[in-house]
C-alpha atoms as a PDB file:
ATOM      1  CA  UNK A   1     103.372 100.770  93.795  1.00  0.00           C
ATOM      2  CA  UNK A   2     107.030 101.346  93.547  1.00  0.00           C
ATOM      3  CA  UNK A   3     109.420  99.443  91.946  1.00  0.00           C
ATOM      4  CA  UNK A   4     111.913  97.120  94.258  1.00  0.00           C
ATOM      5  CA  UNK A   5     115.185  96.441  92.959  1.00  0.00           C
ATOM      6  CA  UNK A   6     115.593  93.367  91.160  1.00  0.00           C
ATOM      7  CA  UNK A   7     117.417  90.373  92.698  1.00  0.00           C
ATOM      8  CA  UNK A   8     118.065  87.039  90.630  1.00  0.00           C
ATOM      9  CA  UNK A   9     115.697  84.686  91.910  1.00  0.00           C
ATOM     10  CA  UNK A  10     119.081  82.240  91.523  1.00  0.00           C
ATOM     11  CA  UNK A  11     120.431  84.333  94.033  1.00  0.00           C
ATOM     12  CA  UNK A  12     117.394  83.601  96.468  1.00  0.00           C
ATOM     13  CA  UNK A  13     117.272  80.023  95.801  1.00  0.00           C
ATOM     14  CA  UNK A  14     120.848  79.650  96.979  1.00  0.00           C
ATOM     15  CA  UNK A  15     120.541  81.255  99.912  1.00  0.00           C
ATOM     16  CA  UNK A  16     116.855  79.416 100.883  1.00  0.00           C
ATOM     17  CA  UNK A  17     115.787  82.903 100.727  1.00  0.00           C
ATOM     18  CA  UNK A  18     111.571  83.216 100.080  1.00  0.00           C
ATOM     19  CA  UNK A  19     110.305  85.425  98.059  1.00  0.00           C
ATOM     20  CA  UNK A  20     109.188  87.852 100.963  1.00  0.00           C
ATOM     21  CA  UNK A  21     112.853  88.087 101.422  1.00  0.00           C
ATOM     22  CA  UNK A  22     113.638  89.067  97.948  1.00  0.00           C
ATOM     23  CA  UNK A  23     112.073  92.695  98.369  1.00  0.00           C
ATOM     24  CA  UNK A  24     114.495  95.323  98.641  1.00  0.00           C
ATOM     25  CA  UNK A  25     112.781  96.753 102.114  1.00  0.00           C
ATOM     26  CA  UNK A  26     112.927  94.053 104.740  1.00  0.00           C
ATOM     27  CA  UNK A  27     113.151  94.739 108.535  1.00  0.00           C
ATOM     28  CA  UNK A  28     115.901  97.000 109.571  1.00  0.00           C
ATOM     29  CA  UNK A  29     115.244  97.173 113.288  1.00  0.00           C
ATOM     30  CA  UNK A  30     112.389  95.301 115.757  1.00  0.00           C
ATOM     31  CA  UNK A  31     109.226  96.780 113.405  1.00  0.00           C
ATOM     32  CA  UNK A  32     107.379  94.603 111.999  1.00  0.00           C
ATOM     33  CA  UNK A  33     105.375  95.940 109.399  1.00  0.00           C
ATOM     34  CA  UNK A  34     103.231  92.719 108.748  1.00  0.00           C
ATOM     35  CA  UNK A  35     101.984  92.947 112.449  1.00  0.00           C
ATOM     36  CA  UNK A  36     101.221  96.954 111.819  1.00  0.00           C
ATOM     37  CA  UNK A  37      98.883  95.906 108.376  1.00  0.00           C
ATOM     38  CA  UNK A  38      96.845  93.273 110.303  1.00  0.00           C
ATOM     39  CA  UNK A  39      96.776  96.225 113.377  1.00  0.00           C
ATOM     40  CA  UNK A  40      95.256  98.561 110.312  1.00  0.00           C
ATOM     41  CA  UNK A  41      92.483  95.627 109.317  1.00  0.00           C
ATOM     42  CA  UNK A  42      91.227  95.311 113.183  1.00  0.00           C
ATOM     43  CA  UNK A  43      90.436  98.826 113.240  1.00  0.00           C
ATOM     44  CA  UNK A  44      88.575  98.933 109.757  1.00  0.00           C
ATOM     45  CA  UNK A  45      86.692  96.311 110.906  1.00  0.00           C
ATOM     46  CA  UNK A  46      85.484  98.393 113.437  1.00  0.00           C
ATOM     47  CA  UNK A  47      84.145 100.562 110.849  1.00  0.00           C
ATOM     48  CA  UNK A  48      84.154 104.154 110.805  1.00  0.00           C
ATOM     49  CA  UNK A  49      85.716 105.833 113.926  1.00  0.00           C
ATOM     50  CA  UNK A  50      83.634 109.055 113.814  1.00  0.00           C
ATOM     51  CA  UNK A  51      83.736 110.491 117.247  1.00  0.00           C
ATOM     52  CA  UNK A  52      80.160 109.975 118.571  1.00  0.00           C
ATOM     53  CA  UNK A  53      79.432 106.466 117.045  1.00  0.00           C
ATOM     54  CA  UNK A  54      79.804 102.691 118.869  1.00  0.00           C
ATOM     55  CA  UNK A  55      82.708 101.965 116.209  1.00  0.00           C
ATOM     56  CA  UNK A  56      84.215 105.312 117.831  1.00  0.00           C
ATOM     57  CA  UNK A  57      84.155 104.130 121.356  1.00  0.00           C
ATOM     58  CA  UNK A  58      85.127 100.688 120.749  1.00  0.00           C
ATOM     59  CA  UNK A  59      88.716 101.468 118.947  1.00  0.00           C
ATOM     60  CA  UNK A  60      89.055 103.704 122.454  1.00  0.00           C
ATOM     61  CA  UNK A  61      88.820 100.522 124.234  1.00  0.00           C
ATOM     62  CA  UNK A  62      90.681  98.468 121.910  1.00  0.00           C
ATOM     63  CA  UNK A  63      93.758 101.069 121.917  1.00  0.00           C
ATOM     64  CA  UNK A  64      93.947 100.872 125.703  1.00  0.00           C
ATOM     65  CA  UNK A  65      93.780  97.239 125.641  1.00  0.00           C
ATOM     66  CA  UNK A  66      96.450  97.017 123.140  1.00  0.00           C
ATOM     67  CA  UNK A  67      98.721  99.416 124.619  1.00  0.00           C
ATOM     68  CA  UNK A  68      98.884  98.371 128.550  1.00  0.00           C
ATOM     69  CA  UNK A  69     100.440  95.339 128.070  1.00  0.00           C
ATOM     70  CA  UNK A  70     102.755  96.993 125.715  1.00  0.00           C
ATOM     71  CA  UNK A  71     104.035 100.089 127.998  1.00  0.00           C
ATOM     72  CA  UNK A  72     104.764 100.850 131.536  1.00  0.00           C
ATOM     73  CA  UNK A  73     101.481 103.689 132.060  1.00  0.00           C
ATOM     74  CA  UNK A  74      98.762 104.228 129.613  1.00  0.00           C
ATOM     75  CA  UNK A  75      96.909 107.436 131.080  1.00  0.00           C
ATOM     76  CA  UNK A  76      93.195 108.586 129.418  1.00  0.00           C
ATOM     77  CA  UNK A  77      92.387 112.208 128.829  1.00  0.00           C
ATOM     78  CA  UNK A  78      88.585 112.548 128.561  1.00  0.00           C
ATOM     79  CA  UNK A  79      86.466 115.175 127.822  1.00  0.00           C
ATOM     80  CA  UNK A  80      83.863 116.599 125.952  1.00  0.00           C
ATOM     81  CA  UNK A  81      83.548 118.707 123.501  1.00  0.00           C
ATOM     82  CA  UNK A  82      80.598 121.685 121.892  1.00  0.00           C
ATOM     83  CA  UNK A  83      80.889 121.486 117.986  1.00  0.00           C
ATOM     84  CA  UNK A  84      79.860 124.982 116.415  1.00  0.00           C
ATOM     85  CA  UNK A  85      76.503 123.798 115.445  1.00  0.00           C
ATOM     86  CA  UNK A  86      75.610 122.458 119.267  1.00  0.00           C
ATOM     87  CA  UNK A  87      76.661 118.747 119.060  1.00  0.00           C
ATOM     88  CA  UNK A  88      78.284 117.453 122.461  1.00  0.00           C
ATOM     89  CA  UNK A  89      81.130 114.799 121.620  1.00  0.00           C
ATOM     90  CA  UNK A  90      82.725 113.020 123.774  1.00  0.00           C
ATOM     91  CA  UNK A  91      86.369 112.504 123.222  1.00  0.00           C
ATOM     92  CA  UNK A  92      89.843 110.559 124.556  1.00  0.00           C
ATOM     93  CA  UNK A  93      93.142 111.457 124.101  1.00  0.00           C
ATOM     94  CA  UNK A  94      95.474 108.121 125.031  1.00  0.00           C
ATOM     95  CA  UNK A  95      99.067 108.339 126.633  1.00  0.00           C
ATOM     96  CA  UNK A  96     101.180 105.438 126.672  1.00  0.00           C
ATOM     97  CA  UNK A  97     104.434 106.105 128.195  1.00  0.00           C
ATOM     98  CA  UNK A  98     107.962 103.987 128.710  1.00  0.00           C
ATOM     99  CA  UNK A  99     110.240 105.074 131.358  1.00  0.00           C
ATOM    100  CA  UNK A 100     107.581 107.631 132.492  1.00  0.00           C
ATOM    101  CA  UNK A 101     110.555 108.736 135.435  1.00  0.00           C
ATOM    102  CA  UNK A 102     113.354 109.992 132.260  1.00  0.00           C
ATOM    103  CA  UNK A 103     113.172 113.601 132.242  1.00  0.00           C
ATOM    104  CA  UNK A 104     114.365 113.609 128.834  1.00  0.00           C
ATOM    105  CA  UNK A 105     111.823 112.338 126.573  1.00  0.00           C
ATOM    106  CA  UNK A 106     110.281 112.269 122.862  1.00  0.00           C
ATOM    107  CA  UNK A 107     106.852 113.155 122.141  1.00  0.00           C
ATOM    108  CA  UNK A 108     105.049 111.217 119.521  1.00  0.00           C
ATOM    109  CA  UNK A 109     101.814 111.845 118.210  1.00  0.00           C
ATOM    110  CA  UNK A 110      98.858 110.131 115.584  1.00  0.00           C
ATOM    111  CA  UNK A 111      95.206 111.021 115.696  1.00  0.00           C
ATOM    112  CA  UNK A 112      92.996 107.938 115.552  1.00  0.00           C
ATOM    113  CA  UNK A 113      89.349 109.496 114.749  1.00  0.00           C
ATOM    114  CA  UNK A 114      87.682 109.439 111.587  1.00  0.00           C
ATOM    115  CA  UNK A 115      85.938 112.038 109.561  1.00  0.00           C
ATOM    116  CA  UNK A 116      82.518 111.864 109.624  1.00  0.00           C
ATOM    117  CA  UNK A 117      82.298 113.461 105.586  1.00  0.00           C
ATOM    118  CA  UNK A 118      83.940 112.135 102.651  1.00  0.00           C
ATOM    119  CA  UNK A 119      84.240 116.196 101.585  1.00  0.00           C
ATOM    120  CA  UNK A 120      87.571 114.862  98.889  1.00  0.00           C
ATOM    121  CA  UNK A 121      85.216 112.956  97.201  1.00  0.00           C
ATOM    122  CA  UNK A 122      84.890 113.933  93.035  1.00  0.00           C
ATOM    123  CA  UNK A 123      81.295 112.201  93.342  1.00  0.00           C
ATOM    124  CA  UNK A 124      78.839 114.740  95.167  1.00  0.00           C
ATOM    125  CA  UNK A 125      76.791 111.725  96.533  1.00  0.00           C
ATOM    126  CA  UNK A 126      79.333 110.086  98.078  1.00  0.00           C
ATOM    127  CA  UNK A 127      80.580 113.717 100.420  1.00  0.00           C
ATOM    128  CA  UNK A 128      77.932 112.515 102.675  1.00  0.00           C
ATOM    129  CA  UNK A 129      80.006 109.410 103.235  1.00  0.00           C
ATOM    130  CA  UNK A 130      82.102 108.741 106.394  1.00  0.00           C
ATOM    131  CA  UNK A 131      85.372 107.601 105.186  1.00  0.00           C
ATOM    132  CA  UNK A 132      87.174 104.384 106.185  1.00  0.00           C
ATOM    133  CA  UNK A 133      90.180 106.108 106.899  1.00  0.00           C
ATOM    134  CA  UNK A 134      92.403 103.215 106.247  1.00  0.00           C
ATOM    135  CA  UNK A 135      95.450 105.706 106.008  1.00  0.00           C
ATOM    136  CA  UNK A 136      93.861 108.499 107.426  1.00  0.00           C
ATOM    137  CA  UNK A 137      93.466 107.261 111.167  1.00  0.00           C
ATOM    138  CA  UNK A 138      94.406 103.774 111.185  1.00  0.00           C
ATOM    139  CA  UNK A 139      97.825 103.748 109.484  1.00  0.00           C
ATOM    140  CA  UNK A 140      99.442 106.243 112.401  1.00  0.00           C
ATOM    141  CA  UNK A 141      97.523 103.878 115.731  1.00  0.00           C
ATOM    142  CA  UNK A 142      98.944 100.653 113.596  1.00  0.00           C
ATOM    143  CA  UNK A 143     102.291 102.453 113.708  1.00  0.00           C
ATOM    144  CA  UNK A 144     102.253 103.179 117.390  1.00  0.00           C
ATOM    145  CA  UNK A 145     100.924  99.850 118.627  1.00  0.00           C
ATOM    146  CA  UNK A 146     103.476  97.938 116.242  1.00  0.00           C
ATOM    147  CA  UNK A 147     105.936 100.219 117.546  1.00  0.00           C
ATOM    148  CA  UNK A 148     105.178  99.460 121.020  1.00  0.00           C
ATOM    149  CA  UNK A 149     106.044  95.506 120.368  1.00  0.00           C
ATOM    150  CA  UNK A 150     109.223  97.399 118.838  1.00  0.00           C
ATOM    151  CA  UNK A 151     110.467  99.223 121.871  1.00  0.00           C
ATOM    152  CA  UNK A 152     110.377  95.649 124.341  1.00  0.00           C
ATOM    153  CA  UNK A 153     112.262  94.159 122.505  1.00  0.00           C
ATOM    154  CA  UNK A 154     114.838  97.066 122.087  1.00  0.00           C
ATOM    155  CA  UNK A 155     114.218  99.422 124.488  1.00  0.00           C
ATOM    156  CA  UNK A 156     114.333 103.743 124.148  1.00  0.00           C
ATOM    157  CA  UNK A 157     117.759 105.300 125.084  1.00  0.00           C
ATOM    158  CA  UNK A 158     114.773 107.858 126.298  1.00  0.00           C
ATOM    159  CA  UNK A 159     111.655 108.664 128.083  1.00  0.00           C
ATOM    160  CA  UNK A 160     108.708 108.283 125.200  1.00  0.00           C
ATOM    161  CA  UNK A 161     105.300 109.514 125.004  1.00  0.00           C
ATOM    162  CA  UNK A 162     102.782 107.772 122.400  1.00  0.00           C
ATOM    163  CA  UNK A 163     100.020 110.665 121.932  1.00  0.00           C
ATOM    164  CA  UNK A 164      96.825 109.076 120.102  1.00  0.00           C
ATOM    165  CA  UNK A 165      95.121 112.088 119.795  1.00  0.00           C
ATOM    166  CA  UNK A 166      91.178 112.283 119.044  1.00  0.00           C
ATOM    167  CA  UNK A 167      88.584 114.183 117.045  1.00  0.00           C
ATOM    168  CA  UNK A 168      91.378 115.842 114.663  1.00  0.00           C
ATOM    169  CA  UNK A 169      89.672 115.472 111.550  1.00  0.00           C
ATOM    170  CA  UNK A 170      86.185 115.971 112.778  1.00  0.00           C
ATOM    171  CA  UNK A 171      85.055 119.446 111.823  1.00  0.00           C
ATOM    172  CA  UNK A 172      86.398 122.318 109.525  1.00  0.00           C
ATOM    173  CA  UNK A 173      89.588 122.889 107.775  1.00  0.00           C
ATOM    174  CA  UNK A 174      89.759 126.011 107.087  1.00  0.00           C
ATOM    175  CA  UNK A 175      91.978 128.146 104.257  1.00  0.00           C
ATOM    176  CA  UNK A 176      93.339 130.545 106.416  1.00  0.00           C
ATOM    177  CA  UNK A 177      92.168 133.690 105.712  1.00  0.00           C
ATOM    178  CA  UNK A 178      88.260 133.709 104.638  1.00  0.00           C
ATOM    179  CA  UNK A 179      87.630 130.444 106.587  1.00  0.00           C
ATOM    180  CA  UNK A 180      88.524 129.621 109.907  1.00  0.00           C
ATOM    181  CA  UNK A 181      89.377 126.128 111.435  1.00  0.00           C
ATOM    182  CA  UNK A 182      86.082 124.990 113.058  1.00  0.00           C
ATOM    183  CA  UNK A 183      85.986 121.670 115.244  1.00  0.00           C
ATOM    184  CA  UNK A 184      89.529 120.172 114.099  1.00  0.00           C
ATOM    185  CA  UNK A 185      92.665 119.348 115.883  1.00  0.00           C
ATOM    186  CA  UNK A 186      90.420 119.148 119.149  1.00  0.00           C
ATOM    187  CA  UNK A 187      92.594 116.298 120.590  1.00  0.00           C
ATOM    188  CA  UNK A 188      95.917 118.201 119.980  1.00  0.00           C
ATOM    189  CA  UNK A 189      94.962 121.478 121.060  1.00  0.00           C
ATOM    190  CA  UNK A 190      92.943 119.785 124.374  1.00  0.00           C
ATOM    191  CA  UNK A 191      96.246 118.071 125.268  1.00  0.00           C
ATOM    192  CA  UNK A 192      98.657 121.634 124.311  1.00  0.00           C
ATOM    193  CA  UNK A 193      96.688 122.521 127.121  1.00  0.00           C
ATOM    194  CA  UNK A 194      96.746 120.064 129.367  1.00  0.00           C
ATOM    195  CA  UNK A 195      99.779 118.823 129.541  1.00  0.00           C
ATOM    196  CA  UNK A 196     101.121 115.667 131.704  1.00  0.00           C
ATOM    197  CA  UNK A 197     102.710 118.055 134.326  1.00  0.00           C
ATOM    198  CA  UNK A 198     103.424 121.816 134.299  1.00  0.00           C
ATOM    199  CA  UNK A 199     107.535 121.189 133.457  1.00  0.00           C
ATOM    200  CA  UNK A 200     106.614 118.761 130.501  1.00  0.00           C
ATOM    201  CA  UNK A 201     108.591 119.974 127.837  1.00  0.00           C
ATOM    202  CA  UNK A 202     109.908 117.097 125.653  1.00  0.00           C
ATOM    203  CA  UNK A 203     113.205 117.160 123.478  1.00  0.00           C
ATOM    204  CA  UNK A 204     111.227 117.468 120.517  1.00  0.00           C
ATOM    205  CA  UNK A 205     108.136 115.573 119.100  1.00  0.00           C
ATOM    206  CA  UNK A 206     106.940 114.023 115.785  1.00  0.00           C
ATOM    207  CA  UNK A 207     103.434 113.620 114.532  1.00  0.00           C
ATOM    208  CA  UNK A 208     102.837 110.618 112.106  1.00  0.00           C
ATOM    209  CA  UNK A 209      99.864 110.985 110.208  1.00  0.00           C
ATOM    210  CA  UNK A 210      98.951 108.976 106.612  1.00  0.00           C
ATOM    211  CA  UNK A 211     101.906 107.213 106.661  1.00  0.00           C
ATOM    212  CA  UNK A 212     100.878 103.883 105.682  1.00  0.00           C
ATOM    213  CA  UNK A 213      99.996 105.314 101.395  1.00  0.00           C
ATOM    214  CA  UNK A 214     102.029 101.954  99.355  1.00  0.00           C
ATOM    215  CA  UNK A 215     103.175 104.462  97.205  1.00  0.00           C
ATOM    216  CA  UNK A 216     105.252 105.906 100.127  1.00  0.00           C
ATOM    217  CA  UNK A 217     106.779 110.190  99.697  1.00  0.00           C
ATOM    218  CA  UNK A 218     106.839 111.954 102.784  1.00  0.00           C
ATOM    219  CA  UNK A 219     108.432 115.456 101.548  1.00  0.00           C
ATOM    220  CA  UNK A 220     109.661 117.945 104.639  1.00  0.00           C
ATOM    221  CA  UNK A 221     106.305 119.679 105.910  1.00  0.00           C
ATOM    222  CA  UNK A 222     106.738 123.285 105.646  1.00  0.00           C
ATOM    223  CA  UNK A 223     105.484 124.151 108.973  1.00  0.00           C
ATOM    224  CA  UNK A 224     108.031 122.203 110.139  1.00  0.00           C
ATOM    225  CA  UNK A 225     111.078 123.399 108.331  1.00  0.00           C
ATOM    226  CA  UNK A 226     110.369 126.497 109.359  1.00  0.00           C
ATOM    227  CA  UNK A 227     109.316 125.913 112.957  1.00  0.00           C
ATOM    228  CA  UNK A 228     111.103 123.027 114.045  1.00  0.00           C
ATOM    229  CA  UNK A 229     114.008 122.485 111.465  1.00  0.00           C
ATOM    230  CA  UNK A 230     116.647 120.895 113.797  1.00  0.00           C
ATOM    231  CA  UNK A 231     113.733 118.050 114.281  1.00  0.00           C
ATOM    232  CA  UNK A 232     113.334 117.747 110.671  1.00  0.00           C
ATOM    233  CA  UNK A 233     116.567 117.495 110.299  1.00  0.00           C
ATOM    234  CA  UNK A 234     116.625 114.511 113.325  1.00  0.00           C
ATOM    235  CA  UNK A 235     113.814 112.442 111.042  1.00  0.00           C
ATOM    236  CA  UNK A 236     115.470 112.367 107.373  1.00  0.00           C
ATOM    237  CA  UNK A 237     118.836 111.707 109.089  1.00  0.00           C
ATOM    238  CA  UNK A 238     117.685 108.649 110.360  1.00  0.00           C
ATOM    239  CA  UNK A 239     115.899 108.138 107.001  1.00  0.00           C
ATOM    240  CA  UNK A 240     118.806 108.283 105.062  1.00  0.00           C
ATOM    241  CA  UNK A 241     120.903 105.997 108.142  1.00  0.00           C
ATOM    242  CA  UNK A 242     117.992 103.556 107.145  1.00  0.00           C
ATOM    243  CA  UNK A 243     118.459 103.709 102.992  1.00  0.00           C
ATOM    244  CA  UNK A 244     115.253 105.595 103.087  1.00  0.00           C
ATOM    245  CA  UNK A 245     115.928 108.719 101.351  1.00  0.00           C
ATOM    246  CA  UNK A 246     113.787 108.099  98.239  1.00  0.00           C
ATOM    247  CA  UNK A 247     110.869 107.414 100.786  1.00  0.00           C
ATOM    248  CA  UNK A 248     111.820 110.092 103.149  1.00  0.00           C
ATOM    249  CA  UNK A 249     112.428 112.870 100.391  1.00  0.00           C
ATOM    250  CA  UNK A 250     114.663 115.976 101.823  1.00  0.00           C
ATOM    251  CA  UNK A 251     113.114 118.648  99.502  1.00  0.00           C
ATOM    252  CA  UNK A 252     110.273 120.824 101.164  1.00  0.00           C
ATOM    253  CA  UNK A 253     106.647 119.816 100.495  1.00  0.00           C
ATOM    254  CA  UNK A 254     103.084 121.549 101.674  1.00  0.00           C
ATOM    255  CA  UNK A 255     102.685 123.738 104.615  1.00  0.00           C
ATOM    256  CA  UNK A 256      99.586 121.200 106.148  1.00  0.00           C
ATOM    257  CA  UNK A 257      97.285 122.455 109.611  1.00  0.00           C
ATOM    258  CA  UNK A 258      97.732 119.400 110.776  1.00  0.00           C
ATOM    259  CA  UNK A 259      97.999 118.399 115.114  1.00  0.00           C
ATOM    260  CA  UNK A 260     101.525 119.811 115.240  1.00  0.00           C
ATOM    261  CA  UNK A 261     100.236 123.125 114.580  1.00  0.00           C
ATOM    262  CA  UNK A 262      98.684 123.385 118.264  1.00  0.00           C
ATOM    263  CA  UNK A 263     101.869 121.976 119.852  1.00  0.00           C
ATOM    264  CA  UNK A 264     103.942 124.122 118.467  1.00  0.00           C
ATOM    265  CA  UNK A 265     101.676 127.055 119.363  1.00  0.00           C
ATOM    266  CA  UNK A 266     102.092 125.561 123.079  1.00  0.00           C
ATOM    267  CA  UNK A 267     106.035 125.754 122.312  1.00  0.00           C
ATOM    268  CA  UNK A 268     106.903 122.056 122.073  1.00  0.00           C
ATOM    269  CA  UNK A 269     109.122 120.752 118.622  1.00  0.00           C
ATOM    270  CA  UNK A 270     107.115 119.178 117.045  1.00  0.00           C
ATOM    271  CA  UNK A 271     106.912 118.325 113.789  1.00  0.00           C
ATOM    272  CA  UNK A 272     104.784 116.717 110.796  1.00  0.00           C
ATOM    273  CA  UNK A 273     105.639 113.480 109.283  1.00  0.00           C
ATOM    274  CA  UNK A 274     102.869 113.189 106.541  1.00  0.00           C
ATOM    275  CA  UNK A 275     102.398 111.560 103.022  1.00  0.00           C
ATOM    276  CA  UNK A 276     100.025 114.554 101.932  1.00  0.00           C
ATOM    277  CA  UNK A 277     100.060 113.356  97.964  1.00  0.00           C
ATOM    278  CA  UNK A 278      97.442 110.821  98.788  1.00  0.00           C
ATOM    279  CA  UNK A 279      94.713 110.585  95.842  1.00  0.00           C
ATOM    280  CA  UNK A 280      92.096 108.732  98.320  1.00  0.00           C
ATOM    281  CA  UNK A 281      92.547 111.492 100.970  1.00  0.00           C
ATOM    282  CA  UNK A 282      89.547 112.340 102.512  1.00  0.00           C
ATOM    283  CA  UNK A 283      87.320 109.619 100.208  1.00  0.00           C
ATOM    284  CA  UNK A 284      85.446 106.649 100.965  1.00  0.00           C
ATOM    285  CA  UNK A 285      88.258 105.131  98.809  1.00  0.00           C
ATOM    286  CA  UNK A 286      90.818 105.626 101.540  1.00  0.00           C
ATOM    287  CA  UNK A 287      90.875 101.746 101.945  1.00  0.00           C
ATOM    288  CA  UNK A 288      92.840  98.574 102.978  1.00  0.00           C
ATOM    289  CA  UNK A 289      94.165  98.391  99.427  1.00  0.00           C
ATOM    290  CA  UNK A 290      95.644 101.418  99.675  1.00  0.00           C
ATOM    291  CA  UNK A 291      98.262 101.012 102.576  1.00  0.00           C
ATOM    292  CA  UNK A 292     101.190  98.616 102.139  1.00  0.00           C
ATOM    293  CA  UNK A 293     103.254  96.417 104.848  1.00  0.00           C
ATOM    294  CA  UNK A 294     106.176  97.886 103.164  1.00  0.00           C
ATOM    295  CA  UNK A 295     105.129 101.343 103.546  1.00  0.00           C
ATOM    296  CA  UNK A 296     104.438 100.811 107.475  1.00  0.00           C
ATOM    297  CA  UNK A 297     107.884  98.818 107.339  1.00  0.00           C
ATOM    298  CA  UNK A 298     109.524 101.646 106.395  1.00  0.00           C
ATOM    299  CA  UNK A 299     107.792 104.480 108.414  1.00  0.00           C
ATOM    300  CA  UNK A 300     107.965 102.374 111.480  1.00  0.00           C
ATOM    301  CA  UNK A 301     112.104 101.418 110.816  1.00  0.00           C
ATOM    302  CA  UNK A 302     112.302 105.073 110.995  1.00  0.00           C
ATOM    303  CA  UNK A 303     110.147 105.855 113.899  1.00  0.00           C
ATOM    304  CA  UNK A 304     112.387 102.999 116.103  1.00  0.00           C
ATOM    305  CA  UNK A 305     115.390 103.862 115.153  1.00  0.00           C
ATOM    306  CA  UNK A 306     115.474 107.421 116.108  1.00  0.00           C
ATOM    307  CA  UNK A 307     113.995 105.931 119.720  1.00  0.00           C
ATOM    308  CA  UNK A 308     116.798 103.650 120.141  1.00  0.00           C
ATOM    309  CA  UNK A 309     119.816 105.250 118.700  1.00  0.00           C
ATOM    310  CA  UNK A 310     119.718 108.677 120.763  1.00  0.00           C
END
C-alpha cells in the first residue's frame, strides 16, 4: 500500500473532519469508490465467473439488473462459441448506453469472465485452480456499474457506450511468434465484428482492465502509444487534471494482447488502461484483499471526468 500524505490529526479535529477524510485521495467527482469495493465483493461471492459455470451465468444476470436502472438501453449480444479442443460456450457481451441518439460518443470497455486456470500460479497444484479474479474481472464491472451511479448524477457531455465484454481470459495467450492466441479476447473480437450499427465509429475508446490493484501504477500500454497515442494522451491528461500523475504514470510500460487489440484491428481508438505489475495476476491469490476503495476511487475519478468534461 502506498503512502498518503500526512495531515495533523489537529488539523482534522478542527475541522470535524473523520479519519476517512484525512486520506490524501477523497472523491474528486460523483465516483464513489466505497460503492465500487462492495460492487467487487457481490461478484466474488458469486464465485468464479468461468464462462460455462452457474456462477458464470448468474453475474450475466446480475450485470443487466444492475445496469438498466442505471442507463437509458442495456442491449445483450449472445452467442456461442467452439473452443479449440470442441467445448461449446455460451457467451454475452453487455451494452449499456446513455444518450444512445449522440452521434459522437466514447467507447468503454472491461471484460467480466474469469479464467478457468490459475496458469500464474508458482505452486504447480494450484494451476488447476480457477482464479477469483478479484482484480482480474471484477475490479473493471465494479468500475462501470459505480460509474453508471456517476454519470446520473452528472451527466456525459457525450454519447457513451459501457462494453462488458465476455470470455477474454478464457483460453490461450499466446507469445506471438511460436504460440498463437487460442480462445481469448472472444468477447472483443465477437463485438469488432458486430458492431451496434454499420456507421458506429466512436471518438475513441478505453479499455479498463485490473484497475482496482491497492498498490495502484498504470504505466502507458505500448500498444497504445503507438496505436492510439492522441487517446493516451486524452487519459493521463485528465490524470494529471485529477492530481493523479503518480497513479497514472506517463512513462511507457508493456505492450499487453489485451481486448483493445481486436478493436483496434476493427479501426476504432482504443486504448489499454491496465495495472499489468500485479503479483496475484492470474493466481488463486487474486483476492478481495488485494483491491483497494482508493484504487477504484482513483481509476473511476478518472474514468468520469474525461465523460463529463469533453
Amino acid at each position: 500500500m502506498r503512502r498518503r500524505a500526512a495531515l495533523s490529526s489537529v488539523a482534522c479535529v478542527a475541522l470535524s473532519l473523520s479519519l476517512a477524510a484525512c486520506h490524501e485521495h477523497g472523491p474528486r467527482t460523483a465516483f464513489d469508490g466505497q460503492e465500487a469495493l462492495g460492487l467487487v465483493k457481490t461478484q466474488l461471492d458469486f464465485g468464479p465467473r468461468v464462462p460455462g459455470s452457474p456462477a458464470h451465468e448468474k453475474e450475466a444476470q446480475w450485470i443487466v439488473a444492475q445496469m438498466k436502472p442505471r442507463a437509458d438501453t442495456v442491449i445483450a449480444q449472445r452467442w456461442t462459441h467452439v473452443t479449440a479442443t470442441g467445448d461449446t460456450l455460451a457467451l454475452t457481451n453487455i451494452l449499456a448506453r446513455y444518450r444512445p441518439a449522440a452521434t459522437q460518443r466514447v467507447l468503454y470497455v472491461t471484460h467480466w469472465d474469469t479464467r478457468p486456470v490459475s496458469d500464474g500460479a508458482r505452486d504447480s497444484a494450484q494451476r488447476l485452480l480457477p482464479m477469483p479474479g478479484a482484480n482480474d474481472g471484477a475490479s473493471g464491472v465494479a468500475l462501470f456499474i459505480a460509474l453508471g451511479d456517476a454519470l446520473r448524477k452528472t451527466p456525459p457531455t457525450v454519447g457513451v457506450d459501457l462494453l462488458f465484454v465476455d470470455g477474454e481470459d478464457y483460453g490461450t495467450f499466446g507469445d506471438g511468434q511460436k504460440i498463437k492466441n487460442t480462445d481469448v479476447l472472444l468477447g472483443s473480437t465477437y463485438f469488432a465484428q458486430h458492431l451496434p450499427s454499420p456507421d458506429y465509429h466512436p471518438l475513441y475508446g478505453v479499455l479498463w482492465d485490473m484497475i482496482g490493484d491497492r498498490d495502484l501504477d498504470i504505466y502507458q500500454e505500448a500498444n497504445s502509444l503507438q496505436r492510439a497515442p492522441e487517446v493516451v494522451s486524452i487519459v493521463w491528461r485528465a490524470a494529471s487534471d485529477l492530481g493523479y500523475s503518480k497513479y497514472f504514470i506517463p512513462s511507457p510500460g508493456y505492450a499487453i494482447t489485451d481486448d483493445h487489440i481486436p478493436l483496434l484491428d476493427a479501426g476504432l481508438r482504443v486504448i489499454d488502461v491496465i495495472d499489468y505489475d500485479y503479483p496475484w495476476h492470474h493466481t488463486p491469490q487474486d483476492t478481495f484483499d488485494k483491491v483497494s476503495a482508493q484504487s477504484l476511487q482513483i481509476v473511476g475519478d478518472v474514468a468520469t471526468k474525461i465523460l463529463t468534461s469533453q
